[in-house]
PDB file of N, CA and C in Angstrom:
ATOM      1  N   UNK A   1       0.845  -1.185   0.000  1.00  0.00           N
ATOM      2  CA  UNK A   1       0.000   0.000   0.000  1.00  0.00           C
ATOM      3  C   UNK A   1       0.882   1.237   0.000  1.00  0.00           C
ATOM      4  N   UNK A   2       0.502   2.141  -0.856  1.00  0.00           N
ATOM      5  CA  UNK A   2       1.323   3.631  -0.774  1.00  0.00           C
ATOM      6  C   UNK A   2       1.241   4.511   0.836  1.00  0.00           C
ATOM      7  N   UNK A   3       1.706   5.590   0.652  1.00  0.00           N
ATOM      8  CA  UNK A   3       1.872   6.324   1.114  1.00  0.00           C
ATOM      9  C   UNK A   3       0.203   7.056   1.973  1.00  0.00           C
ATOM     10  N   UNK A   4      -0.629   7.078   1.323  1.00  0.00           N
ATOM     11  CA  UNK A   4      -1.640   7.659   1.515  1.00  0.00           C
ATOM     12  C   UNK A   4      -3.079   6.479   2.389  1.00  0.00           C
ATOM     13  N   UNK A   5      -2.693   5.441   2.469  1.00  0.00           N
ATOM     14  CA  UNK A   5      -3.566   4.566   3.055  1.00  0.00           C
ATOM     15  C   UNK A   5      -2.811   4.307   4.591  1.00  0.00           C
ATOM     16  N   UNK A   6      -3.872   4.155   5.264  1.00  0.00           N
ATOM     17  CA  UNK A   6      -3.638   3.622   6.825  1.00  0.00           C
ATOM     18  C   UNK A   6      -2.919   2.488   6.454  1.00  0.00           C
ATOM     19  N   UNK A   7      -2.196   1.641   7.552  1.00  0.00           N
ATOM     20  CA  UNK A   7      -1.446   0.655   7.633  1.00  0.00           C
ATOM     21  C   UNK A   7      -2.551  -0.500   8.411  1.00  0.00           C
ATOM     22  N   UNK A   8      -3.009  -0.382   8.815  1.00  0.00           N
ATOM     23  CA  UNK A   8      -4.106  -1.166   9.390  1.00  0.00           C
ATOM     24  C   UNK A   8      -5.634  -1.072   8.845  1.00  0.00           C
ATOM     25  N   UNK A   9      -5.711  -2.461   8.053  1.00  0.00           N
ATOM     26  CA  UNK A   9      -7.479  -2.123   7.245  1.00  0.00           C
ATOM     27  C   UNK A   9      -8.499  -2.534   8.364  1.00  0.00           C
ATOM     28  N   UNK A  10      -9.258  -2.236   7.462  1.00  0.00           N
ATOM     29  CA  UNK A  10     -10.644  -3.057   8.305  1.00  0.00           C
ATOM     30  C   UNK A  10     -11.221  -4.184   7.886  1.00  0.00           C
ATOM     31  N   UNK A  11     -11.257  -4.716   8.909  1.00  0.00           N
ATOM     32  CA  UNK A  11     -11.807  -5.942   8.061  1.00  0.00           C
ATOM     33  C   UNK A  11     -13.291  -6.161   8.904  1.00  0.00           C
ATOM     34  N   UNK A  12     -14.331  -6.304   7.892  1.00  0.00           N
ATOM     35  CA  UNK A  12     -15.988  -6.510   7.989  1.00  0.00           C
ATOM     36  C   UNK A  12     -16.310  -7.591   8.240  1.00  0.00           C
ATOM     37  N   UNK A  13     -17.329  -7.912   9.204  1.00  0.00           N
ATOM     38  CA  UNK A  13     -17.837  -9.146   9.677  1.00  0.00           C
ATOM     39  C   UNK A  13     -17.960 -10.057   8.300  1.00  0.00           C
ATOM     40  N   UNK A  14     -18.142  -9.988   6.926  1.00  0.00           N
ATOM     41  CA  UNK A  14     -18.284 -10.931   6.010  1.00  0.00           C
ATOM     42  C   UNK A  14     -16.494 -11.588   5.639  1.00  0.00           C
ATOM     43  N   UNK A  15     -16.051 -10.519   6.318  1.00  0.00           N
ATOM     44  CA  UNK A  15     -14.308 -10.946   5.866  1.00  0.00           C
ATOM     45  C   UNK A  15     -13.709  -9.967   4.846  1.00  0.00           C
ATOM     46  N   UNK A  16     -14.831  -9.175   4.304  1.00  0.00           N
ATOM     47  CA  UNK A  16     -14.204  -8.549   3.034  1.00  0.00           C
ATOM     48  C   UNK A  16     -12.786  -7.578   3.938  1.00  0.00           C
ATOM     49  N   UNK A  17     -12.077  -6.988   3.418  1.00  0.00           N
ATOM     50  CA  UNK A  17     -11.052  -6.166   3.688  1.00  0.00           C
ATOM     51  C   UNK A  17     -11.204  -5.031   3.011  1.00  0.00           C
ATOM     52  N   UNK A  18     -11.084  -3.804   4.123  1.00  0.00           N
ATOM     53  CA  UNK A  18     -11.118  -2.600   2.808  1.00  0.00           C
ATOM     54  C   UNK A  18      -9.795  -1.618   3.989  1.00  0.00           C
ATOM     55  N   UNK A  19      -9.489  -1.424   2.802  1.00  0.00           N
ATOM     56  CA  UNK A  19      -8.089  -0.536   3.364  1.00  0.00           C
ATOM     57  C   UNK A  19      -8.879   1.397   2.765  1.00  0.00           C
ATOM     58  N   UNK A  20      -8.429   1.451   4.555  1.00  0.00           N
ATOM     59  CA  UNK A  20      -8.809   3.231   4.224  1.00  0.00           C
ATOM     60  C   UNK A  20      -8.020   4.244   3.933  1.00  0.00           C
ATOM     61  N   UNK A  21      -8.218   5.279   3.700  1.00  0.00           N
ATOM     62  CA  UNK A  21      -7.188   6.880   2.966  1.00  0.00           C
ATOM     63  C   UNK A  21      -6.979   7.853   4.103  1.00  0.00           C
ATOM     64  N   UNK A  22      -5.497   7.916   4.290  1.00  0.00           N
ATOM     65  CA  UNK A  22      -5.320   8.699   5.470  1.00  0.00           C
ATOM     66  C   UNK A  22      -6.309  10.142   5.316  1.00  0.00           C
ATOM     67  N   UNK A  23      -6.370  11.002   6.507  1.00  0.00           N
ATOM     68  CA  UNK A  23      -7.175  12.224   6.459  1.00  0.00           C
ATOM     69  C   UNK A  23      -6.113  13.053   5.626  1.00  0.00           C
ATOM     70  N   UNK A  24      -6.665  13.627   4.875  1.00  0.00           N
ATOM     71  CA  UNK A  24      -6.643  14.784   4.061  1.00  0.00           C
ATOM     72  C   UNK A  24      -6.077  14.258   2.584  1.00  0.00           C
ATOM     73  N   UNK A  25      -5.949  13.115   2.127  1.00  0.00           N
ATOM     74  CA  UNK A  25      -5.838  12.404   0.757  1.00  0.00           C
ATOM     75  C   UNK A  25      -7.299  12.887   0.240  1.00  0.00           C
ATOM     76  N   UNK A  26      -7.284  13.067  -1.147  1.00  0.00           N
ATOM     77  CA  UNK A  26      -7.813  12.724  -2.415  1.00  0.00           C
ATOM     78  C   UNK A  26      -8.052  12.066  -3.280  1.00  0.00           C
ATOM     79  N   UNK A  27      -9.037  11.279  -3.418  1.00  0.00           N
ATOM     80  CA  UNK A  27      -9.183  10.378  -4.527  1.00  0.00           C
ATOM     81  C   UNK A  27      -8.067  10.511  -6.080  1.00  0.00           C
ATOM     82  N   UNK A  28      -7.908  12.080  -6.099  1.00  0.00           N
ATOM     83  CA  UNK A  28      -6.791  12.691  -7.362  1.00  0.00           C
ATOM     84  C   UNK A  28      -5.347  12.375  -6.711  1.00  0.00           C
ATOM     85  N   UNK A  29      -5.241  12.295  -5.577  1.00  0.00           N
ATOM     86  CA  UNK A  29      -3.665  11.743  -4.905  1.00  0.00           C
ATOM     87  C   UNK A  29      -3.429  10.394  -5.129  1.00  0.00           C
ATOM     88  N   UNK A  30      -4.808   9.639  -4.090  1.00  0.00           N
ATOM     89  CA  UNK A  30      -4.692   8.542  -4.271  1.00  0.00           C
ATOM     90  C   UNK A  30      -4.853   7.670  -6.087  1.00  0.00           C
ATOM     91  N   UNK A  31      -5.054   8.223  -6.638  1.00  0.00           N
ATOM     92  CA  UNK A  31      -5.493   7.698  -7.821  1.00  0.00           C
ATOM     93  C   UNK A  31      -3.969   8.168  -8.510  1.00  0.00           C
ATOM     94  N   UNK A  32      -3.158   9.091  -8.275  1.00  0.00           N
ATOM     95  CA  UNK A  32      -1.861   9.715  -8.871  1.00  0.00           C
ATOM     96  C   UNK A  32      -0.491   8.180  -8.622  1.00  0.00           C
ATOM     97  N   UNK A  33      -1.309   7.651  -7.361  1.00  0.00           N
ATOM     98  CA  UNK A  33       0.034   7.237  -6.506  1.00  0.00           C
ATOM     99  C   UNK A  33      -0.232   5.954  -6.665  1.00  0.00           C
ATOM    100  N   UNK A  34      -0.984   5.587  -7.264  1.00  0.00           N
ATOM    101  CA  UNK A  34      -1.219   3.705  -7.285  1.00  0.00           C
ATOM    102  C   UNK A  34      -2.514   3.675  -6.364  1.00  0.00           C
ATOM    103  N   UNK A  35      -2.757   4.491  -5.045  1.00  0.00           N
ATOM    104  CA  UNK A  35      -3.098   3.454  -4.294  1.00  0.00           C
ATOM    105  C   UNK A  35      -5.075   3.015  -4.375  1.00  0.00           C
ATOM    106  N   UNK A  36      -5.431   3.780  -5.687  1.00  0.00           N
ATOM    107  CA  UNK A  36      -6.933   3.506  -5.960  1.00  0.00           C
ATOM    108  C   UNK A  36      -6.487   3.786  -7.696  1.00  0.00           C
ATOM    109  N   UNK A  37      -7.643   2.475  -8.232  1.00  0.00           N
ATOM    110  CA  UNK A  37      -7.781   2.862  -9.627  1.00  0.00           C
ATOM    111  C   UNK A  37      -8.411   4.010 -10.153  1.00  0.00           C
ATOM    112  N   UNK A  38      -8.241   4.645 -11.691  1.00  0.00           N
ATOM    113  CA  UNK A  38      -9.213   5.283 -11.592  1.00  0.00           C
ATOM    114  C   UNK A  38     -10.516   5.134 -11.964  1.00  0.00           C
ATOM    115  N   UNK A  39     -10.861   3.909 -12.022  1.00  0.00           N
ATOM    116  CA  UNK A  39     -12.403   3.700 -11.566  1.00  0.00           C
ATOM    117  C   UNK A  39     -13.022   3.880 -10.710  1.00  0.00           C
ATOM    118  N   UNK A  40     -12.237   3.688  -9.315  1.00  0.00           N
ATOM    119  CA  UNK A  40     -12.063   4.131  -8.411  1.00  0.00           C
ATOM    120  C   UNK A  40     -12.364   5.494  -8.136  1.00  0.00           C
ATOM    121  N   UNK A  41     -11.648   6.334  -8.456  1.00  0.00           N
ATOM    122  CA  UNK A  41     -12.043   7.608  -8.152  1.00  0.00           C
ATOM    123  C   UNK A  41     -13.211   8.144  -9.378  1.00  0.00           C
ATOM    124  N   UNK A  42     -13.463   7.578 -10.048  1.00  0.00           N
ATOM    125  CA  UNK A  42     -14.635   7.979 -10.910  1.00  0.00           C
ATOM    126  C   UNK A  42     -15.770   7.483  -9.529  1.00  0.00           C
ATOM    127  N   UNK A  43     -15.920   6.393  -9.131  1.00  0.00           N
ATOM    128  CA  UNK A  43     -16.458   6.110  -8.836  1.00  0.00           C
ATOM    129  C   UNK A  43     -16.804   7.314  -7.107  1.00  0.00           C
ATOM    130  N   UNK A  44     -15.836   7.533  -6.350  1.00  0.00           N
ATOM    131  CA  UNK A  44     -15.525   8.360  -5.454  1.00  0.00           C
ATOM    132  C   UNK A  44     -16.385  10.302  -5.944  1.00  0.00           C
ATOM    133  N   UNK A  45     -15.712  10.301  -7.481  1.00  0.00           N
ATOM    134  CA  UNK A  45     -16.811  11.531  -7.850  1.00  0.00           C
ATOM    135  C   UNK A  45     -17.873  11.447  -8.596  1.00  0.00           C
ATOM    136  N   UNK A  46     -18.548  10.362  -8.571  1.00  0.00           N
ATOM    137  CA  UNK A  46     -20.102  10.018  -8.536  1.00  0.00           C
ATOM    138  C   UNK A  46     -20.869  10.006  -7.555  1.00  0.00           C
ATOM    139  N   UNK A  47     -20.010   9.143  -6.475  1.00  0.00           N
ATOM    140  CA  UNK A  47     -20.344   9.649  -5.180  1.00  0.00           C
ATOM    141  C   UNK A  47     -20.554  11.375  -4.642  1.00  0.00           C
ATOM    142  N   UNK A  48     -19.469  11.947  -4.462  1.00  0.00           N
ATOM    143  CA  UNK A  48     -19.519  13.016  -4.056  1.00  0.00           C
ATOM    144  C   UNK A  48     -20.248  13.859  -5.045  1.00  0.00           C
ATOM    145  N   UNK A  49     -20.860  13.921  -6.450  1.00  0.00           N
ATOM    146  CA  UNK A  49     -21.936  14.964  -7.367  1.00  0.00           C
ATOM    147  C   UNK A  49     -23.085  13.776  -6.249  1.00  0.00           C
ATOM    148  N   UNK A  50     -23.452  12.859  -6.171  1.00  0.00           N
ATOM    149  CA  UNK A  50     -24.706  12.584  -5.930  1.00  0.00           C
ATOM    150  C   UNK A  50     -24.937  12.847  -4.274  1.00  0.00           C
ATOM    151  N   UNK A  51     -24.181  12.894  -3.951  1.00  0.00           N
ATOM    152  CA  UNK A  51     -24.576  14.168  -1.922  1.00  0.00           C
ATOM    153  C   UNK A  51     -24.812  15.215  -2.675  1.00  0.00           C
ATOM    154  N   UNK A  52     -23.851  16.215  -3.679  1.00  0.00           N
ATOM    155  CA  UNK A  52     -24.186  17.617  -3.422  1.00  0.00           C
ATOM    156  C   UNK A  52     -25.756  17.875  -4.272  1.00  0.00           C
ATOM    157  N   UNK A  53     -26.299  16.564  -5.238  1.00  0.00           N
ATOM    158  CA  UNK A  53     -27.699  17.146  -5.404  1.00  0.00           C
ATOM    159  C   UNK A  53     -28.166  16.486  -4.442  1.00  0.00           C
ATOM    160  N   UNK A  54     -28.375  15.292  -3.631  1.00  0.00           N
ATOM    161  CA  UNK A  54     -29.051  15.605  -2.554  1.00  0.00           C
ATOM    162  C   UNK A  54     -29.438  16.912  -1.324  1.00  0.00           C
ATOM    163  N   UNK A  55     -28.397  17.125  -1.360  1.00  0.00           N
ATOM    164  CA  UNK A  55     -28.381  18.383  -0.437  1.00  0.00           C
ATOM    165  C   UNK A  55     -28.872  19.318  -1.056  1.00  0.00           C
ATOM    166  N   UNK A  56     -28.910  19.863  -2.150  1.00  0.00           N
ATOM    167  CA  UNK A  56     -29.090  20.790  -3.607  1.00  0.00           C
ATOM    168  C   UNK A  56     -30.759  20.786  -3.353  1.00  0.00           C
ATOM    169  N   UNK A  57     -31.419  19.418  -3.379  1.00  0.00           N
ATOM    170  CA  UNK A  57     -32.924  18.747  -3.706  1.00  0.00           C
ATOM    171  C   UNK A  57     -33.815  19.366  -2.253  1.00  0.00           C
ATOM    172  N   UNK A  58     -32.206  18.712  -0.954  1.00  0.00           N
ATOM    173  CA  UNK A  58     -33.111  19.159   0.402  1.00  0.00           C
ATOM    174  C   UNK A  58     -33.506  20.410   0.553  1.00  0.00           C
ATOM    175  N   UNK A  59     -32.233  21.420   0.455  1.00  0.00           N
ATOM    176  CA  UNK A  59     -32.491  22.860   0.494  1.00  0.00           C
ATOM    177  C   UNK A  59     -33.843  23.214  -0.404  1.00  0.00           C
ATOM    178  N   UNK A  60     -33.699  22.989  -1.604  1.00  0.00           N
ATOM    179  CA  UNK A  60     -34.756  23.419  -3.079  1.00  0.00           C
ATOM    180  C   UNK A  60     -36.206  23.412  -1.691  1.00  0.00           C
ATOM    181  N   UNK A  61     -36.668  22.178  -1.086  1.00  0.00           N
ATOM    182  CA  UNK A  61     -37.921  21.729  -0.831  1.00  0.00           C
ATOM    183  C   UNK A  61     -37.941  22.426   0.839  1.00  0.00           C
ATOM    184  N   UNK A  62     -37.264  23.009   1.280  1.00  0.00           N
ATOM    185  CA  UNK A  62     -36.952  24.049   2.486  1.00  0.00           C
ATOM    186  C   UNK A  62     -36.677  22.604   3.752  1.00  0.00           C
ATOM    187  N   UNK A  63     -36.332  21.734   3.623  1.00  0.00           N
ATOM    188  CA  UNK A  63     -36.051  20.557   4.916  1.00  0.00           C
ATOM    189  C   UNK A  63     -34.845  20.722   5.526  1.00  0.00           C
ATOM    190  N   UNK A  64     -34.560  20.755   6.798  1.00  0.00           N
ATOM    191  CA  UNK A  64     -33.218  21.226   7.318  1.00  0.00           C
ATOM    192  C   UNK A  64     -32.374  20.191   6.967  1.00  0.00           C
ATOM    193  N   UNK A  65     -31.105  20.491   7.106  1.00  0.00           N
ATOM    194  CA  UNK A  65     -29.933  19.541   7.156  1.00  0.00           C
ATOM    195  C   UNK A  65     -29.006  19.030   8.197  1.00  0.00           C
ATOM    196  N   UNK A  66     -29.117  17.818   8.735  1.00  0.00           N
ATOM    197  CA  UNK A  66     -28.411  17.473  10.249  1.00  0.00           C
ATOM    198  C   UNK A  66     -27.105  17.793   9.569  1.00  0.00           C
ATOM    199  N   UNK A  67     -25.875  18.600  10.205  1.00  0.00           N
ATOM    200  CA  UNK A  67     -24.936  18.855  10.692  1.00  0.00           C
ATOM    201  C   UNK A  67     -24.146  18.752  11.482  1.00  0.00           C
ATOM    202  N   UNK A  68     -22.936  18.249  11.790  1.00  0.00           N
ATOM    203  CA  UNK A  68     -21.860  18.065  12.742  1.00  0.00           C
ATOM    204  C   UNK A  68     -20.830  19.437  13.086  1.00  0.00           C
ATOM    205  N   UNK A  69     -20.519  20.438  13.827  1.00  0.00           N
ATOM    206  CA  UNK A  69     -19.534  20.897  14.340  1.00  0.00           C
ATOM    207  C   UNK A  69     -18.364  20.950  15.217  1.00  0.00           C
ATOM    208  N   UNK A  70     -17.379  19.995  14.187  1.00  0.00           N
ATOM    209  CA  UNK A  70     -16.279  19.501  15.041  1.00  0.00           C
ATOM    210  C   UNK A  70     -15.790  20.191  15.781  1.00  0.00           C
ATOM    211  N   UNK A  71     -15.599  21.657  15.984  1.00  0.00           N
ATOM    212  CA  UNK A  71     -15.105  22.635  16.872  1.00  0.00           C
ATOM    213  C   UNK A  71     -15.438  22.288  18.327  1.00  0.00           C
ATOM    214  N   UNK A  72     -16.683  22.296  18.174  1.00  0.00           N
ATOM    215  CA  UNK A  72     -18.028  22.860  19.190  1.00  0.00           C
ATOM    216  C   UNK A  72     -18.214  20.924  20.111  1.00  0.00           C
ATOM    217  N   UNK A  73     -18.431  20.104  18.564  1.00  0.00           N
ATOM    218  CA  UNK A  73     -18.918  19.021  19.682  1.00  0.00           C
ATOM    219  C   UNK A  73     -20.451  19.119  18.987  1.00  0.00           C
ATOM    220  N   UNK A  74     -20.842  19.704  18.715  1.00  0.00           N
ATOM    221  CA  UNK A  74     -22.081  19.779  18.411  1.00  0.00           C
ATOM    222  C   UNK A  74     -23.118  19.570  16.982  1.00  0.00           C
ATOM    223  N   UNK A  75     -24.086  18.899  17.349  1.00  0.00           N
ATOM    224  CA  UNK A  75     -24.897  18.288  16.080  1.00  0.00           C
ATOM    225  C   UNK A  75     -26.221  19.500  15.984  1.00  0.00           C
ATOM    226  N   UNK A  76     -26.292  19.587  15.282  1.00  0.00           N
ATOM    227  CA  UNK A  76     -27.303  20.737  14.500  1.00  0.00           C
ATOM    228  C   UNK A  76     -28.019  20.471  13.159  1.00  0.00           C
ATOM    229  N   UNK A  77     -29.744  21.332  13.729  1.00  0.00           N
ATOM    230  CA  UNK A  77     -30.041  21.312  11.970  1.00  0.00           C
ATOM    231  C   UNK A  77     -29.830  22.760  11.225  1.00  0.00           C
ATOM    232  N   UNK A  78     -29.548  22.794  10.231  1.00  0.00           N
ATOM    233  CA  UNK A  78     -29.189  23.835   9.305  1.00  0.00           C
ATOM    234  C   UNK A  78     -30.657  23.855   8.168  1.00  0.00           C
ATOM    235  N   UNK A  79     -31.221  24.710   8.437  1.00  0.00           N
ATOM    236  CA  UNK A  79     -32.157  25.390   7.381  1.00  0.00           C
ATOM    237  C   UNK A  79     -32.015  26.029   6.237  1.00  0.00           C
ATOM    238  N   UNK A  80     -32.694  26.377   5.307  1.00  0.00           N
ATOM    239  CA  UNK A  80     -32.638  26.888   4.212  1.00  0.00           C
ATOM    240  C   UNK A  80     -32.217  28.215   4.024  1.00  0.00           C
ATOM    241  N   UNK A  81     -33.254  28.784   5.227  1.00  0.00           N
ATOM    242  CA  UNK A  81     -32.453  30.156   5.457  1.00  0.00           C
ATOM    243  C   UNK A  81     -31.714  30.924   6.226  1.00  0.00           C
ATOM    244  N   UNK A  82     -30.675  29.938   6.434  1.00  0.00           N
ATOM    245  CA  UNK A  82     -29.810  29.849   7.429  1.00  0.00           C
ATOM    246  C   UNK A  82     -29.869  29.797   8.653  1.00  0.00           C
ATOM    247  N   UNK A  83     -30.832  29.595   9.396  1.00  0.00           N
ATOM    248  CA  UNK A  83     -30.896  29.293  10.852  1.00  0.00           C
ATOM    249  C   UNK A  83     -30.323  27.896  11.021  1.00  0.00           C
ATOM    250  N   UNK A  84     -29.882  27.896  12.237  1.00  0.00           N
ATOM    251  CA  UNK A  84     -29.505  26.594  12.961  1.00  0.00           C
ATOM    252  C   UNK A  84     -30.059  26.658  14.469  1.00  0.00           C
ATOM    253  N   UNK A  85     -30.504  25.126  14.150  1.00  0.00           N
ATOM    254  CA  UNK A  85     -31.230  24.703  15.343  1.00  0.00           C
ATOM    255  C   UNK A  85     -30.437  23.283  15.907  1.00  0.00           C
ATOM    256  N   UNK A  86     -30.179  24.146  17.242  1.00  0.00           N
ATOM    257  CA  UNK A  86     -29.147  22.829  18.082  1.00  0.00           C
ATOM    258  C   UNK A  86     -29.831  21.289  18.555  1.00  0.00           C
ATOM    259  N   UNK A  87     -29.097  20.226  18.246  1.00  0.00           N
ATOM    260  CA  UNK A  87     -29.635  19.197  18.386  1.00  0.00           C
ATOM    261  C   UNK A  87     -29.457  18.421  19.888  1.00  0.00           C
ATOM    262  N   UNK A  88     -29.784  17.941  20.754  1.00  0.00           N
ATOM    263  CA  UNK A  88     -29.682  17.169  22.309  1.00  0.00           C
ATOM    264  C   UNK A  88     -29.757  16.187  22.042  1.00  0.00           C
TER     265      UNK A  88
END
């Protein structure tokens, strides 16, 4: 494994093995360096266009969005028109 993957995978109750991408890699790094094909990262930015029209679809229809703020610790919903409402 390159440079950009953890040294320790995971391995899933079925047995499969999936080796993960250290924090702050790119599918365009990892895909530069060997350590994902680029089907792979095609596949990674199919993923990521199909969240941003979800999110795109939620906002359009005014439904908040659960949110995480790693700073804070704190889970929140985020509205359309910008309010946030703290979650317990």
């Amino acid at each position: 494994m390159g440079a950009g993957i953890k040294k320790e995978p995971v391995v899933l109750e079925s047995g499969r093995i999936i080796h993960v991408a250290k924090k702050g890699y790119t599918s365009r790094s990892l895909a530069s360096t060997g350590d994902i094909s680029d089907r792979d990262r095609e596949m990674d930015i199919r993923a990521q266009k199909a969240v941003e029209k979800a999110l795109e679809r939620t906002r359009i229809f005014g439904k908040p969005i659960a949110r995480y703020d790693r700073e804070t610790g704190t889970a929140y919903l985020e509205y359309a028109d910008g309010r946030r409402e703290i979650i317990e």
